[in-house]
Protein backbone atom coordinates (compact mmCIF):
# COMPACT_ATOMS: atom_id res chain seq x y z
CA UNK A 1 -9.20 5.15 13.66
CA UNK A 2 -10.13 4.75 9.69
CA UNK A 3 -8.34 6.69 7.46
CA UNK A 4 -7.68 6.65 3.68
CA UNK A 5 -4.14 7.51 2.18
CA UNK A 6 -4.04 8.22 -1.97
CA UNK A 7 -0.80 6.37 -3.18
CA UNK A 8 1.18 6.33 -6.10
CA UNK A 9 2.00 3.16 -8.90
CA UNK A 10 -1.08 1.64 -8.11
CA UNK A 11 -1.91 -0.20 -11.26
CA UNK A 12 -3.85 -2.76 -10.91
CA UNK A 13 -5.12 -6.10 -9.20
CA UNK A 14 -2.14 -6.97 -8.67
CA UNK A 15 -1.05 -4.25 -6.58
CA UNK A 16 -4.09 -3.91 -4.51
CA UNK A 17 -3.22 -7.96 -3.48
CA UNK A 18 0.12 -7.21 -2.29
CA UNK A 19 -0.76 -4.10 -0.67
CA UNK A 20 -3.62 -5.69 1.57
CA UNK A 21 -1.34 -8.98 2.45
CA UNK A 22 1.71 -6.54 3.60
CA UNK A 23 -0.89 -3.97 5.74
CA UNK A 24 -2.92 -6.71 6.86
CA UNK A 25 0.01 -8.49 8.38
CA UNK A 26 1.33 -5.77 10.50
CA UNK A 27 0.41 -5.65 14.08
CA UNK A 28 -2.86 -3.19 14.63
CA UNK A 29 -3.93 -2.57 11.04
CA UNK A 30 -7.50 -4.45 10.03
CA UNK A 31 -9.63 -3.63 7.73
CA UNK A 32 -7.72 -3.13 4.49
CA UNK A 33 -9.41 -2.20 0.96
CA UNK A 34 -7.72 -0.63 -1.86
CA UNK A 35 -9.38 1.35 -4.35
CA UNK A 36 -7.80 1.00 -7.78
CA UNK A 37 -9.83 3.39 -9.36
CA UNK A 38 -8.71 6.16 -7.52
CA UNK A 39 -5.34 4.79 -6.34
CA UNK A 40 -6.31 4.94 -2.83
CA UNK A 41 -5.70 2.50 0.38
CA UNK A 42 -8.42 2.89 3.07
CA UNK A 43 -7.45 0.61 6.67
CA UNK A 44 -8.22 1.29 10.50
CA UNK A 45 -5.31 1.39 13.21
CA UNK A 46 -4.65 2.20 16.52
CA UNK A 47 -2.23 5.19 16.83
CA UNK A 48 0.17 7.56 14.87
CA UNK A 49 2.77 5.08 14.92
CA UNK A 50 0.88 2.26 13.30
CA UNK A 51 0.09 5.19 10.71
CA UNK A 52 3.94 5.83 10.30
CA UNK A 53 4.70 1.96 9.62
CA UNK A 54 2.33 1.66 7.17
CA UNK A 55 3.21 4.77 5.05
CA UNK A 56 6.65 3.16 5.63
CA UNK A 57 5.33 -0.69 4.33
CA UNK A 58 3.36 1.13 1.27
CA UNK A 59 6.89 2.74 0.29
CA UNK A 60 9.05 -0.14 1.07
CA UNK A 61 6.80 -1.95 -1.38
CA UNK A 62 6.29 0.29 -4.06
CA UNK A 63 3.05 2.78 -3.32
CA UNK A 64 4.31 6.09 -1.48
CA UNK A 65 1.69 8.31 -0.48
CA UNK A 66 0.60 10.71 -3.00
CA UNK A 67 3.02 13.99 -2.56
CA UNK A 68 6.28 12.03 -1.09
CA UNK A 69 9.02 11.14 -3.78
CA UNK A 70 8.34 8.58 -6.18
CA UNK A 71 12.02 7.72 -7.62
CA UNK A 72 12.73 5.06 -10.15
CA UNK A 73 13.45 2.33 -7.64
CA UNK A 74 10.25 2.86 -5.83
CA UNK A 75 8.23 2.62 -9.22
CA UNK A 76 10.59 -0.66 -10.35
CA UNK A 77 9.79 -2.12 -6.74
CA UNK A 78 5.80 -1.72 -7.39
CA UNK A 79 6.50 -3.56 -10.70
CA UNK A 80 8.14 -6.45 -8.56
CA UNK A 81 5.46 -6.07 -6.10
CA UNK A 82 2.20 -5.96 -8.81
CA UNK A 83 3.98 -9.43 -10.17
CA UNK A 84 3.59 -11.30 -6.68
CA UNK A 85 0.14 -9.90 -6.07
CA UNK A 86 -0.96 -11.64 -9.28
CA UNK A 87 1.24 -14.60 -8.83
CA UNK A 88 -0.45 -14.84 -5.28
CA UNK A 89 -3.80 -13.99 -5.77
């Protein structure tokens, strides 16, 4: 299945890196893009709990999904997370 999730703190190039590194790696995720323009993730997986990890992975690092809570730590971890995407791209 390909489906695309609209996230939040999505800034830049930065971001996108780090988000396609930690999707990529997980087990039944391929094709990751990220859309920076309109703050969107787009990936194919195999089931609806592949889809739960990665909502999980995009929070854990920073980039809810558009319409879950988007506290102050979250936003500071996407900061963190946008300065290894550059440092690693």
């Amino acid at each position: 299945m390909t489906t695309t999730l609209n996230i939040q703190n999505l800034k830049c190039g930065g971001c996108a890196n780090t988000i396609v590194k930690r999707l990529s790696a997980l087990n039944s995720v391929e094709n990751v893009t990220v859309n920076n323009e309109t703050s969107s993730v787009t990936f194919s997986y195999d089931n609806a709990k592949t889809l739960k990890n990665i909502k999980s992975q995009l929070k854990l690092t920073g980039y809810p999904v558009l319409g879950d809570k988007n506290a102050l730590s979250t936003k500071a971890k996407s900061f963190v997370s946008c300065a290894i995407g550059r440092i690693n791209s």
